[in-house]
PDB file of N, CA and C in Angstrom:
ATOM      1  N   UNK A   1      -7.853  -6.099 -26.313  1.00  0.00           N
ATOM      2  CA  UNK A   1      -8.411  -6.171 -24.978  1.00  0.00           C
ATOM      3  C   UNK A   1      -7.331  -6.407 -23.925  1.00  0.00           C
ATOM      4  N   UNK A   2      -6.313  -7.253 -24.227  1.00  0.00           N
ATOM      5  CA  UNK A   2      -5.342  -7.492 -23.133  1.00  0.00           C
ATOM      6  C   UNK A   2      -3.679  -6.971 -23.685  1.00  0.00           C
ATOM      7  N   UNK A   3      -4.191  -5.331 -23.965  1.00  0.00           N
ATOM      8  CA  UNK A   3      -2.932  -4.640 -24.382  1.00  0.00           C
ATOM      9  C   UNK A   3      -1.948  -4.598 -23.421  1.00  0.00           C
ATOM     10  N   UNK A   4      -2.307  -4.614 -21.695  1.00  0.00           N
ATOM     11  CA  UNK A   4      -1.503  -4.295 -21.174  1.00  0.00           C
ATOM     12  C   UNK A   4      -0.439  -5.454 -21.189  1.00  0.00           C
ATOM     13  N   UNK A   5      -0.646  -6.546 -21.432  1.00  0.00           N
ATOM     14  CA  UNK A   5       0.172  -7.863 -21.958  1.00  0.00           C
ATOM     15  C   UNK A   5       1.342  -7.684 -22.603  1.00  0.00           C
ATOM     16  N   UNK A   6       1.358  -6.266 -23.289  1.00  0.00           N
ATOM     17  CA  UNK A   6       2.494  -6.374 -23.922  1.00  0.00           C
ATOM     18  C   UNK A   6       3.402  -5.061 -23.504  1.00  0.00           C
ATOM     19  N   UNK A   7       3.088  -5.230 -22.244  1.00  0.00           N
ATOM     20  CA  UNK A   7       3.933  -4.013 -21.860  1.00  0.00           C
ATOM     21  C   UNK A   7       4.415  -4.786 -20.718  1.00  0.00           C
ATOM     22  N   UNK A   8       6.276  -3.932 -20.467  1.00  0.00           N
ATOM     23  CA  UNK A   8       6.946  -4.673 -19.310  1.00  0.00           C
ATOM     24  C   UNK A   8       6.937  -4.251 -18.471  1.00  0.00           C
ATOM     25  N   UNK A   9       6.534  -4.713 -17.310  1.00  0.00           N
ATOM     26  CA  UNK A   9       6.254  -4.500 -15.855  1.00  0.00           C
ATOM     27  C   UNK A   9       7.318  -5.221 -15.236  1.00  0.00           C
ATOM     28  N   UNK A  10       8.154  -4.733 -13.992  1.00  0.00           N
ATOM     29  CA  UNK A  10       8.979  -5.644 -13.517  1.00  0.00           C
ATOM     30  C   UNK A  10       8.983  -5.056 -12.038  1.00  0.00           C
ATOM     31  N   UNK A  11       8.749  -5.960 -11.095  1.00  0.00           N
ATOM     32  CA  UNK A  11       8.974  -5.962  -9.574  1.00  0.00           C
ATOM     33  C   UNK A  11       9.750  -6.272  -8.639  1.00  0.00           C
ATOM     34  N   UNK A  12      10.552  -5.729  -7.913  1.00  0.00           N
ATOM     35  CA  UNK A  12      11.710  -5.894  -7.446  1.00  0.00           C
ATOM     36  C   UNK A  12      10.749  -6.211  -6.122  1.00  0.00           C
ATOM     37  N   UNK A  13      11.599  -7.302  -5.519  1.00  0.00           N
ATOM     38  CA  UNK A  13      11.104  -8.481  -4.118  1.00  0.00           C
ATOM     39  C   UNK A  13      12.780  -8.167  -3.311  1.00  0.00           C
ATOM     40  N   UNK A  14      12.455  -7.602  -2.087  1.00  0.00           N
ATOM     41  CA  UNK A  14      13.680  -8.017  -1.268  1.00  0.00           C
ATOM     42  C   UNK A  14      13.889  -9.206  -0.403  1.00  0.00           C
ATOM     43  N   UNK A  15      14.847  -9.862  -0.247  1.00  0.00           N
ATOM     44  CA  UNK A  15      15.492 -11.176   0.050  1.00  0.00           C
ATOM     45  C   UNK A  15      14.420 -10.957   1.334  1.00  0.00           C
ATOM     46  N   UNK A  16      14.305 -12.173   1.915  1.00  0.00           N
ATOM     47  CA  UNK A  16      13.558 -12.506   3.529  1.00  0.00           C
ATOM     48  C   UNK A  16      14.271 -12.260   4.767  1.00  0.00           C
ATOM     49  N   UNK A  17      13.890 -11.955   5.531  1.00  0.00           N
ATOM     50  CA  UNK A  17      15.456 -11.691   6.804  1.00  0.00           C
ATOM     51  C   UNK A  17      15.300 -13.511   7.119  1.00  0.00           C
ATOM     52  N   UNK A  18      16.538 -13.575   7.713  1.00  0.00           N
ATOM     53  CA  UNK A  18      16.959 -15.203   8.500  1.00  0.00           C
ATOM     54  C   UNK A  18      15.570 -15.034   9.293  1.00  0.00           C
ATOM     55  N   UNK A  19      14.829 -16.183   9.392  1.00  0.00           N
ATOM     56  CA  UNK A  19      13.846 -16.526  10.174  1.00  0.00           C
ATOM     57  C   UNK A  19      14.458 -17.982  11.140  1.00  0.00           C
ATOM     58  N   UNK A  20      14.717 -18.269  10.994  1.00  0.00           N
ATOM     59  CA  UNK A  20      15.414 -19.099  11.965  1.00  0.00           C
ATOM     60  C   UNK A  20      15.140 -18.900  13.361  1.00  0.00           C
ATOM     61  N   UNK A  21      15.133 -17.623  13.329  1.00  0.00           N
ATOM     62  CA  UNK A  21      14.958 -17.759  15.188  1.00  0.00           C
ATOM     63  C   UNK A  21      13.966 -16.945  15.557  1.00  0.00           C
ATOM     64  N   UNK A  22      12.880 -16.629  14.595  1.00  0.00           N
ATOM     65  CA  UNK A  22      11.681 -16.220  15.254  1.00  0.00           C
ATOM     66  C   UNK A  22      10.638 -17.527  15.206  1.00  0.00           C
ATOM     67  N   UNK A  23       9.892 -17.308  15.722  1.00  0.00           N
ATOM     68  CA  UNK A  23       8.988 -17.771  16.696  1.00  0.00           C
ATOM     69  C   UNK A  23       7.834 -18.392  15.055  1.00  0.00           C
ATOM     70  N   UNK A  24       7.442 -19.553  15.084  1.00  0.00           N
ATOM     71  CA  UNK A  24       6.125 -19.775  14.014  1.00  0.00           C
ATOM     72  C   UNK A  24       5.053 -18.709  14.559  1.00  0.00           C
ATOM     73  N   UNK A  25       4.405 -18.576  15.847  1.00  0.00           N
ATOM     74  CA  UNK A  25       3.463 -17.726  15.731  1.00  0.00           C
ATOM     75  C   UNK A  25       3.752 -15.970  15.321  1.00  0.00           C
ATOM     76  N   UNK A  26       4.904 -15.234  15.097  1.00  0.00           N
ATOM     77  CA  UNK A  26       5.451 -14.167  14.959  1.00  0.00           C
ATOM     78  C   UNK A  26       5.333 -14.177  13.368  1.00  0.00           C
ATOM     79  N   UNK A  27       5.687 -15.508  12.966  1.00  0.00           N
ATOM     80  CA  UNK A  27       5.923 -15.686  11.565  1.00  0.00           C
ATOM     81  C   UNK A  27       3.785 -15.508  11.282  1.00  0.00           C
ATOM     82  N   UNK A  28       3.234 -16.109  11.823  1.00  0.00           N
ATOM     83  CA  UNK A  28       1.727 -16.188  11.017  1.00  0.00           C
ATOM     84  C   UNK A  28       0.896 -15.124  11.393  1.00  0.00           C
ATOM     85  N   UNK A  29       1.860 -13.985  12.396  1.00  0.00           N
ATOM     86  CA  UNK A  29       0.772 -12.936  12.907  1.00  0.00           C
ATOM     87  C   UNK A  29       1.058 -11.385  11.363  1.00  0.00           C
ATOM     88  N   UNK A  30       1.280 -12.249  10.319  1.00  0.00           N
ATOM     89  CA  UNK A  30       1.937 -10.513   9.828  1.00  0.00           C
ATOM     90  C   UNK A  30       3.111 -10.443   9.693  1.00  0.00           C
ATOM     91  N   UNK A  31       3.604 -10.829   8.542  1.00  0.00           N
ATOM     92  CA  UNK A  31       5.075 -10.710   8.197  1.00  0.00           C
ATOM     93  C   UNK A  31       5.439  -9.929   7.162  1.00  0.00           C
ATOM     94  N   UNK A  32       5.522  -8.792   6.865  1.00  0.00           N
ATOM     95  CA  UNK A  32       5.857  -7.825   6.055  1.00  0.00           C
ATOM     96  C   UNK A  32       6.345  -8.401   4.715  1.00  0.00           C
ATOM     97  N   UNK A  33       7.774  -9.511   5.141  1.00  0.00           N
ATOM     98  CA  UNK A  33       8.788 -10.023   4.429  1.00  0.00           C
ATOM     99  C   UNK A  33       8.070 -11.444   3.927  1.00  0.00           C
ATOM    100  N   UNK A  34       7.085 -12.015   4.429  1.00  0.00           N
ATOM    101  CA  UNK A  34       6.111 -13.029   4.113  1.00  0.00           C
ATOM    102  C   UNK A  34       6.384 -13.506   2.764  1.00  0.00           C
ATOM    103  N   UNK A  35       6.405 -14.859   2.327  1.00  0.00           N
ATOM    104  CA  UNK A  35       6.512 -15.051   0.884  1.00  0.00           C
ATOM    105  C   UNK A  35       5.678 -15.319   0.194  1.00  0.00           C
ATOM    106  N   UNK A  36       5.317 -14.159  -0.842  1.00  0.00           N
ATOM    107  CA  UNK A  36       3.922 -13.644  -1.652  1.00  0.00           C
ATOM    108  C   UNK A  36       3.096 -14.905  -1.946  1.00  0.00           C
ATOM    109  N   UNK A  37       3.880 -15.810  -2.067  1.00  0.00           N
ATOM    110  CA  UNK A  37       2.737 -17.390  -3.073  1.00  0.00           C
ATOM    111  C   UNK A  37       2.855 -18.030  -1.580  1.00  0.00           C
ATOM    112  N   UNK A  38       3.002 -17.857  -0.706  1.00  0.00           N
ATOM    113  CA  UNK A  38       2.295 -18.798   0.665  1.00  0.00           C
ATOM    114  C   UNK A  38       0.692 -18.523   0.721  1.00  0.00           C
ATOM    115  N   UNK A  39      -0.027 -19.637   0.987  1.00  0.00           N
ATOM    116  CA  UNK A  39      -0.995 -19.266   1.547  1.00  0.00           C
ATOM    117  C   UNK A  39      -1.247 -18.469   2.803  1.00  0.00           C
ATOM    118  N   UNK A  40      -2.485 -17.571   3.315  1.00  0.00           N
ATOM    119  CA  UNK A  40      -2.517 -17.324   4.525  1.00  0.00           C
ATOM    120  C   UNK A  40      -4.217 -17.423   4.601  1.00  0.00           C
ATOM    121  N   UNK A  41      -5.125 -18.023   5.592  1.00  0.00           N
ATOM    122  CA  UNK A  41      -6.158 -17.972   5.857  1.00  0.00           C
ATOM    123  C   UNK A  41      -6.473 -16.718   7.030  1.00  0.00           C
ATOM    124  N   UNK A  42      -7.475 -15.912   6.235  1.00  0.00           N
ATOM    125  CA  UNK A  42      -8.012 -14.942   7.465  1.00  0.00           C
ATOM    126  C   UNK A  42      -9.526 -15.141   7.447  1.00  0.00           C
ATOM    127  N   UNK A  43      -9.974 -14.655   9.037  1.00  0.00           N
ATOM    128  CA  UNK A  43     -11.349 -14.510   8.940  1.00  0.00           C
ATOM    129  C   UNK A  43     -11.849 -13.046   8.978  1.00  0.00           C
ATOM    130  N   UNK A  44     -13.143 -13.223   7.794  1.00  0.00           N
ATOM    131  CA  UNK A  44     -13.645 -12.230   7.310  1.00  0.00           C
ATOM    132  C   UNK A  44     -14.817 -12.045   8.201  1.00  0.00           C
ATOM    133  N   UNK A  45     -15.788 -10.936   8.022  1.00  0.00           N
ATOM    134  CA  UNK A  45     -17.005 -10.287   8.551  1.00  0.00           C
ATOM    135  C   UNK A  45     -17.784 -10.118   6.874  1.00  0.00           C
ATOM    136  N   UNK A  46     -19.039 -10.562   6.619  1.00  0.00           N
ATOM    137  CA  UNK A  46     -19.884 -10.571   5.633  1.00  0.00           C
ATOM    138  C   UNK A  46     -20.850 -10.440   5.888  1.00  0.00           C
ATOM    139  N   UNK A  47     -21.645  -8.811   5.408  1.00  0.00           N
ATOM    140  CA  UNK A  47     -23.065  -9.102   5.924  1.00  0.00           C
ATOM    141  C   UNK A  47     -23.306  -9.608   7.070  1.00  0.00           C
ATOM    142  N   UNK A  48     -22.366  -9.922   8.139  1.00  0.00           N
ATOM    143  CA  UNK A  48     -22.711  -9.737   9.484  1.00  0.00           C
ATOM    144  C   UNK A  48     -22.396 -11.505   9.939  1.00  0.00           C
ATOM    145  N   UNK A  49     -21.783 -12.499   9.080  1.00  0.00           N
ATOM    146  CA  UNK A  49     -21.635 -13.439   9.101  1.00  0.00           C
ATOM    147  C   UNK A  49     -19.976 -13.700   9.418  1.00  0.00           C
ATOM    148  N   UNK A  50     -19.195 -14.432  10.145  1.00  0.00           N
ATOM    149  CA  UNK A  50     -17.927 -14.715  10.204  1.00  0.00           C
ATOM    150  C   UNK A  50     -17.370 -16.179   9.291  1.00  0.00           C
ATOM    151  N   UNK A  51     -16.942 -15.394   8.121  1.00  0.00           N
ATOM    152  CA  UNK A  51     -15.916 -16.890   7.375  1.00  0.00           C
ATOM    153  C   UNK A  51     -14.772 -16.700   7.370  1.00  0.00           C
ATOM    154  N   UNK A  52     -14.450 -17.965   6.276  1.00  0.00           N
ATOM    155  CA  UNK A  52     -12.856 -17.603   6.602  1.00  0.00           C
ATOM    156  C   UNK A  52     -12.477 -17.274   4.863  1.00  0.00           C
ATOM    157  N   UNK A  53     -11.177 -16.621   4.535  1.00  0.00           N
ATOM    158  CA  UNK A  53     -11.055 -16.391   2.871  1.00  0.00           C
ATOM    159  C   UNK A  53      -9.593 -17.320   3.125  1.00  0.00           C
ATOM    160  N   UNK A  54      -8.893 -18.221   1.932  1.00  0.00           N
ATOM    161  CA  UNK A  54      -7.500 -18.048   1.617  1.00  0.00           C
ATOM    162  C   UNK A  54      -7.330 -17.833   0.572  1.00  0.00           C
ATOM    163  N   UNK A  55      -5.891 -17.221   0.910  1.00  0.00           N
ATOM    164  CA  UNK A  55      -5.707 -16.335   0.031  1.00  0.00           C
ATOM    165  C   UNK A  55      -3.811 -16.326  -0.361  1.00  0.00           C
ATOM    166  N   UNK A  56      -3.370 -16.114  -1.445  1.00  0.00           N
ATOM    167  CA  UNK A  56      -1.978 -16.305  -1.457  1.00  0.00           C
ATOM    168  C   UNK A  56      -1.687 -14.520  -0.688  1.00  0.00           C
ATOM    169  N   UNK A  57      -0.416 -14.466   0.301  1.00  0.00           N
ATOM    170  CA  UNK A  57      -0.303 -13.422   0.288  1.00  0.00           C
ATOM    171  C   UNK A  57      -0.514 -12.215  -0.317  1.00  0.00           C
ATOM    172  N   UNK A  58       0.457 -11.727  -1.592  1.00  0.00           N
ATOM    173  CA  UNK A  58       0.322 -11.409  -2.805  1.00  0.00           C
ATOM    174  C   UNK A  58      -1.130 -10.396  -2.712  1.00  0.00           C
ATOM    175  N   UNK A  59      -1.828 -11.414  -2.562  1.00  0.00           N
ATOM    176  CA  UNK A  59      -3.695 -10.694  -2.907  1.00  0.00           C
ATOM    177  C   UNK A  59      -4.020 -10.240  -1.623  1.00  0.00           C
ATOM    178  N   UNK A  60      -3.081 -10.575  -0.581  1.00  0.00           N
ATOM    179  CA  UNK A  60      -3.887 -10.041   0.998  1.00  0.00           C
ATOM    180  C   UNK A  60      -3.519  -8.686   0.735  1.00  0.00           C
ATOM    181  N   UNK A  61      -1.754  -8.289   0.679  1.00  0.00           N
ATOM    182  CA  UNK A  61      -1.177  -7.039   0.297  1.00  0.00           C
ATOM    183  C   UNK A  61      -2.245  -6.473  -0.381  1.00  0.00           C
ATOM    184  N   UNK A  62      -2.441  -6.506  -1.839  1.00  0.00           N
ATOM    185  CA  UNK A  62      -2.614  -6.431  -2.512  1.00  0.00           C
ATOM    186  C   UNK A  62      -4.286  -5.414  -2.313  1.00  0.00           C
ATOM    187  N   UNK A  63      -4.848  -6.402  -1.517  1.00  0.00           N
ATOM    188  CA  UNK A  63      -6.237  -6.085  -1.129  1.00  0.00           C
ATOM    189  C   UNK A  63      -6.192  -5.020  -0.249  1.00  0.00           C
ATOM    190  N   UNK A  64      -5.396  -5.158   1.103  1.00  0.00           N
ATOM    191  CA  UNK A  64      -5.134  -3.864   2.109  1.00  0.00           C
ATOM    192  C   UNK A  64      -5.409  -2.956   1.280  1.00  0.00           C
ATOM    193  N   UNK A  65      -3.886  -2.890   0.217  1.00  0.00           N
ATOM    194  CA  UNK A  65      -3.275  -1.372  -0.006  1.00  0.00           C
ATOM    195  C   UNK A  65      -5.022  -0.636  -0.817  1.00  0.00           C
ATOM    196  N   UNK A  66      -5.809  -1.894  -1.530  1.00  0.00           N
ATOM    197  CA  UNK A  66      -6.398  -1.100  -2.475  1.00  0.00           C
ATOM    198  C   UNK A  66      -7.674  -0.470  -1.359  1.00  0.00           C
ATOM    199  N   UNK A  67      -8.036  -1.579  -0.436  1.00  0.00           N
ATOM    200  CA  UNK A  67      -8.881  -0.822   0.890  1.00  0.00           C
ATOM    201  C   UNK A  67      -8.447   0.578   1.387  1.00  0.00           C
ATOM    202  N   UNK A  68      -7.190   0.560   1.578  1.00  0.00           N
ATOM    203  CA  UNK A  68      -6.744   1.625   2.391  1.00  0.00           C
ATOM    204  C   UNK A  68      -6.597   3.048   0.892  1.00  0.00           C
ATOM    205  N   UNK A  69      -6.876   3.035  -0.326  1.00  0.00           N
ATOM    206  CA  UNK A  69      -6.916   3.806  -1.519  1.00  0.00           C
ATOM    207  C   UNK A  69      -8.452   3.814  -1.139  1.00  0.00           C
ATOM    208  N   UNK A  70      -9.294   3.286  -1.266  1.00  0.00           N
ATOM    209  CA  UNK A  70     -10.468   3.931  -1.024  1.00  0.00           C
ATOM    210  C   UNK A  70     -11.189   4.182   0.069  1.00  0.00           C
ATOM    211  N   UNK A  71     -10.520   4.334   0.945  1.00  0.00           N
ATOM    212  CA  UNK A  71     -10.786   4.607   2.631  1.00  0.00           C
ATOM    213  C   UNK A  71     -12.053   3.417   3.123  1.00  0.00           C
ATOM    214  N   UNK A  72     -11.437   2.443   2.774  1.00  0.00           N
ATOM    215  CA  UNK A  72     -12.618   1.491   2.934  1.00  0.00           C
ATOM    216  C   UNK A  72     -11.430   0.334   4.107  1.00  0.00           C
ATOM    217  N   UNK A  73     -12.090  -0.560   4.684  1.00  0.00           N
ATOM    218  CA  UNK A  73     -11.948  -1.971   5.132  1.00  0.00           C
ATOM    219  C   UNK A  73     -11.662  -2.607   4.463  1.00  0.00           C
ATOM    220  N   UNK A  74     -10.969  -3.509   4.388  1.00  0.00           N
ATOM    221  CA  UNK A  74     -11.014  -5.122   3.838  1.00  0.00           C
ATOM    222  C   UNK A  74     -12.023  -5.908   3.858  1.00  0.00           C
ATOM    223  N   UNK A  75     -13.045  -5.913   5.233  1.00  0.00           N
ATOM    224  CA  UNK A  75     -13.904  -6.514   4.976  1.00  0.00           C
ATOM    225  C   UNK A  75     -15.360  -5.629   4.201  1.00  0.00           C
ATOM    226  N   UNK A  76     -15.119  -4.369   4.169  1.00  0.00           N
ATOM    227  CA  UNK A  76     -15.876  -3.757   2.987  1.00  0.00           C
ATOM    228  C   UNK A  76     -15.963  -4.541   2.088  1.00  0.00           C
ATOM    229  N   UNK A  77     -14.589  -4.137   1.539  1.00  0.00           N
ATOM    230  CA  UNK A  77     -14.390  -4.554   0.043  1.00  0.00           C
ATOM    231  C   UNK A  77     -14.879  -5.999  -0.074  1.00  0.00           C
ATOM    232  N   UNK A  78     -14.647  -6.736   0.408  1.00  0.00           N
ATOM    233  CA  UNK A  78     -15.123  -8.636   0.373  1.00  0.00           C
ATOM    234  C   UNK A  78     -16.246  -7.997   0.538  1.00  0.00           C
ATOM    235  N   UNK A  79     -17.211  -7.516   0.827  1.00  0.00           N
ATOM    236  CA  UNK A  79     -18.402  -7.649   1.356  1.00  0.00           C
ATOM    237  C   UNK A  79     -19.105  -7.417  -0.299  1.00  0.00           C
ATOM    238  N   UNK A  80     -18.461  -6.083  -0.708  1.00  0.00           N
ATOM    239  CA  UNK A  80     -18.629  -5.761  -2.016  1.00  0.00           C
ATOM    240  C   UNK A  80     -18.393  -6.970  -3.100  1.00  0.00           C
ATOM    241  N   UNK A  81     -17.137  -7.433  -3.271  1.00  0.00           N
ATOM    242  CA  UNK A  81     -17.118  -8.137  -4.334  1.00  0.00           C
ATOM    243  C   UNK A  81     -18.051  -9.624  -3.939  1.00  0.00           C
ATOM    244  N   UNK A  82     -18.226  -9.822  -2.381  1.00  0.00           N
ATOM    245  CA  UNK A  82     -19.104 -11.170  -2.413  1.00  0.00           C
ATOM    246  C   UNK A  82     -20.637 -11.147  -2.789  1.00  0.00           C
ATOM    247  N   UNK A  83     -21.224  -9.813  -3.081  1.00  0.00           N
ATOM    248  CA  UNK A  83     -22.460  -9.253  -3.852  1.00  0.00           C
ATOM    249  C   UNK A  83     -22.539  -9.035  -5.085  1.00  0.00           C
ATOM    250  N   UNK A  84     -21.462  -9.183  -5.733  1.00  0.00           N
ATOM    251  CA  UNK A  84     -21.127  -9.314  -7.047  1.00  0.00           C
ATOM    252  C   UNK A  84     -20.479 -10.394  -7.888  1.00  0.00           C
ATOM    253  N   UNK A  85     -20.241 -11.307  -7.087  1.00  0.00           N
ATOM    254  CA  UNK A  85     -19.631 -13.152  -7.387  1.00  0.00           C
ATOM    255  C   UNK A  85     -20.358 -13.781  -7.947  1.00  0.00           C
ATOM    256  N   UNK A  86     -19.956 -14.640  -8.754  1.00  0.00           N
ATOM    257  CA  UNK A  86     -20.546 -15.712  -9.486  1.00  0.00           C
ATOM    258  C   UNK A  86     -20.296 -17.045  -8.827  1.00  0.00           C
ATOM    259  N   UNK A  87     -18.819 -17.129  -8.489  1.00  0.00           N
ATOM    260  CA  UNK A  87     -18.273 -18.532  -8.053  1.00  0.00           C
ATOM    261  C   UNK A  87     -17.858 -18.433  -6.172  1.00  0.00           C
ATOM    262  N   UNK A  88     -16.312 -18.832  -6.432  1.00  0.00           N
ATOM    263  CA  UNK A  88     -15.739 -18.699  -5.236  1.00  0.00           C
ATOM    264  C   UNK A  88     -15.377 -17.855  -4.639  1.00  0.00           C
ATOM    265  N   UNK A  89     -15.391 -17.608  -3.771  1.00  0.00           N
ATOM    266  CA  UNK A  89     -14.796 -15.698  -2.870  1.00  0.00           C
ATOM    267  C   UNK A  89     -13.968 -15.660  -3.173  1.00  0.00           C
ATOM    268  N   UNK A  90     -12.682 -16.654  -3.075  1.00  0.00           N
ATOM    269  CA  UNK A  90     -11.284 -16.475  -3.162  1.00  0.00           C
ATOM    270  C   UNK A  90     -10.706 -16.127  -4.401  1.00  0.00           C
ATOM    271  N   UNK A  91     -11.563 -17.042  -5.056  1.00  0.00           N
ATOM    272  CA  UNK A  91     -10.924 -16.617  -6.884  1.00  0.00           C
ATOM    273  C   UNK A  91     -12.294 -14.524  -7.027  1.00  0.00           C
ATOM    274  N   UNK A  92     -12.935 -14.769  -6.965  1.00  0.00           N
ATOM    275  CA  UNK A  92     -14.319 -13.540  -7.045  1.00  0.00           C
ATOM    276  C   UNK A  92     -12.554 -12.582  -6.508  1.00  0.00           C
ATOM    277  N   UNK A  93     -12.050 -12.450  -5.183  1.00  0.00           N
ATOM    278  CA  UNK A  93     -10.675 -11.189  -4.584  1.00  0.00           C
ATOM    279  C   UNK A  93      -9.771 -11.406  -5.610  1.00  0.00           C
ATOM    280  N   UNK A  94      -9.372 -12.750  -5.934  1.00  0.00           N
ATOM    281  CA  UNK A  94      -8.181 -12.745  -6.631  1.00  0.00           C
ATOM    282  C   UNK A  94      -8.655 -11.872  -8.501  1.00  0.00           C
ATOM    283  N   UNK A  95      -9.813 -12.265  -9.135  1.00  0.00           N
ATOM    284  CA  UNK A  95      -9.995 -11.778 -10.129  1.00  0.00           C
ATOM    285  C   UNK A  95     -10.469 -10.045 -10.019  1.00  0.00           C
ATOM    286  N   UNK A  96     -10.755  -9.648  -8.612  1.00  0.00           N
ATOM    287  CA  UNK A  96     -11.228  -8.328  -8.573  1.00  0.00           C
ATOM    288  C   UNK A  96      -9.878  -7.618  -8.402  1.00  0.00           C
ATOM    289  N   UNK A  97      -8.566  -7.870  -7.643  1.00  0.00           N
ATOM    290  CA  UNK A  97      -7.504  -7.582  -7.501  1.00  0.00           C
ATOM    291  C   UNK A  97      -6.726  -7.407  -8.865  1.00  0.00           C
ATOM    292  N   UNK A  98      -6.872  -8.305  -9.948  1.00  0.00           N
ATOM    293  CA  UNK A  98      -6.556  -8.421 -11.107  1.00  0.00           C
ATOM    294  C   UNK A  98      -6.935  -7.281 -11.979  1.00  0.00           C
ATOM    295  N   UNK A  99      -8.589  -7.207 -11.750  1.00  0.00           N
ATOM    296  CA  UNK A  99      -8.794  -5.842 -13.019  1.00  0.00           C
ATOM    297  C   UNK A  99      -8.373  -4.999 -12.269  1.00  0.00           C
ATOM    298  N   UNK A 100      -8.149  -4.671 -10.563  1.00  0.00           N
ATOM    299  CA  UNK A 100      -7.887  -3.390 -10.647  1.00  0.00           C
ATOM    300  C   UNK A 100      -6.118  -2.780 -10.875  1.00  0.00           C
ATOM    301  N   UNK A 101      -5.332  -4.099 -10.794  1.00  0.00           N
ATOM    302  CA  UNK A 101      -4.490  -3.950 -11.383  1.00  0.00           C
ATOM    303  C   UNK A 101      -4.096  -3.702 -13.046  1.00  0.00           C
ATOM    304  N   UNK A 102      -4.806  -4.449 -13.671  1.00  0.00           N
ATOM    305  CA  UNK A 102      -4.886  -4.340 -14.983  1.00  0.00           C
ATOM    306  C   UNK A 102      -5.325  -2.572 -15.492  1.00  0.00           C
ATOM    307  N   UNK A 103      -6.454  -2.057 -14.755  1.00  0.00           N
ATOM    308  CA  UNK A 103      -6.908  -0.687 -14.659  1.00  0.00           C
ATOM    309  C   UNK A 103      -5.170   0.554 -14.384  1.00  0.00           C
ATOM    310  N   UNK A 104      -4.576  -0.300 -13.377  1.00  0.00           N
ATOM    311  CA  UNK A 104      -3.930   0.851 -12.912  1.00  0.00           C
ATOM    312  C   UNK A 104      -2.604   1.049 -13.862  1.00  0.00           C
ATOM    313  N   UNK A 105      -2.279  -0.353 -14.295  1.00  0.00           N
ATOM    314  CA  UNK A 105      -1.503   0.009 -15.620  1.00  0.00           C
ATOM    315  C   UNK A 105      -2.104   0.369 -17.323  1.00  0.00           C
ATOM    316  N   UNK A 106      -3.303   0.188 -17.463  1.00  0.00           N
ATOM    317  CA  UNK A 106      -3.585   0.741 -18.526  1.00  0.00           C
ATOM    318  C   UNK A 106      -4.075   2.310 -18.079  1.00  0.00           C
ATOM    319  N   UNK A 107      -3.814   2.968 -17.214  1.00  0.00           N
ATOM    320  CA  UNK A 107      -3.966   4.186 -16.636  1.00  0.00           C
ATOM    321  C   UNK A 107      -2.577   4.892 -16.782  1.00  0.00           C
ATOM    322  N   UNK A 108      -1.510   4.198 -16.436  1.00  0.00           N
ATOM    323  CA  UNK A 108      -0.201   4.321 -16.184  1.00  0.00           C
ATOM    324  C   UNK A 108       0.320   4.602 -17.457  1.00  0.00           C
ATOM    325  N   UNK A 109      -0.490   3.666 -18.378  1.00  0.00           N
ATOM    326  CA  UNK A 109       0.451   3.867 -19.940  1.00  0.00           C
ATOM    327  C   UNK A 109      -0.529   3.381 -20.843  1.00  0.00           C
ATOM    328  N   UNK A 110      -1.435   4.595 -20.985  1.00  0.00           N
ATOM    329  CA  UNK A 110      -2.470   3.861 -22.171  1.00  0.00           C
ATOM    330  C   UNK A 110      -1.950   3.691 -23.567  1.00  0.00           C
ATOM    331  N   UNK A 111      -2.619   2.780 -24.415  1.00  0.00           N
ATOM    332  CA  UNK A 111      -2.303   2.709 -25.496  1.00  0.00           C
ATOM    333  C   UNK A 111      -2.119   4.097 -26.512  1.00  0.00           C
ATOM    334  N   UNK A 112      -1.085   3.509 -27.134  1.00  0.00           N
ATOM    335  CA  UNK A 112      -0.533   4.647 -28.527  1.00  0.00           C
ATOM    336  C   UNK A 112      -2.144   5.209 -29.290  1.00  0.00           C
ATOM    337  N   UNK A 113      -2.252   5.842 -29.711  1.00  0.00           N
ATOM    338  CA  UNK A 113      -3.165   6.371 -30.809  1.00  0.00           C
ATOM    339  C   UNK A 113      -2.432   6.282 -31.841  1.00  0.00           C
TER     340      UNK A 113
END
């Protein structure tokens, strides 16, 4: 079940530029270079309700890119996986981000026959 476990995946991260002399609000509007395990809190749209999600970077990326693969929103997608949750929203993105990663490498390199 968790074949892709044994396959090596490796991700190259480029260094941060000097932040030193930008601004904290420049730094929390969207930082490309952002460091993936920071938290960041955004507010969502649900069913027509305004909350808020946090989230480690990492899964915000993470979430865009897969919104913008199915020509959907971000707050689509939350809207979707918060109709399909058991627990917490945050862990409900972080574990939906997971299979579809898990999907895209057992796609990438399925198992031997």
């Amino acid at each position: 079940m968790y074949s892709f476990l044994r396959r090596e995946v490796t991700f190259t991260m480029q260094a941060p530029p000097d932040r030193s002399t930008r601004s904290p609000r420049r730094r929390a509007q969207g930082d490309e270079y952002a460091n993936p395990g920071e938290m960041r809190k955004r507010s969502v749209v649900i069913a027509g309700h305004r909350t808020s999600v946090s989230l480690e970077n990492a899964f915000w990326e993470a979430l865009k890119a897969e919104a913008s693969a199915r020509g959907q929103t971000v707050n689509q997608i939350i809207t979707g996986i918060d109709k399909q949750r058991f627990g917490n929203l945050s862990s409900a993105i972080r574990l939906f981000v997971l299979r579809n990663l898990q999907t895209a490498l057992e796609q990438a390199h399925p198992p031997a026959s």
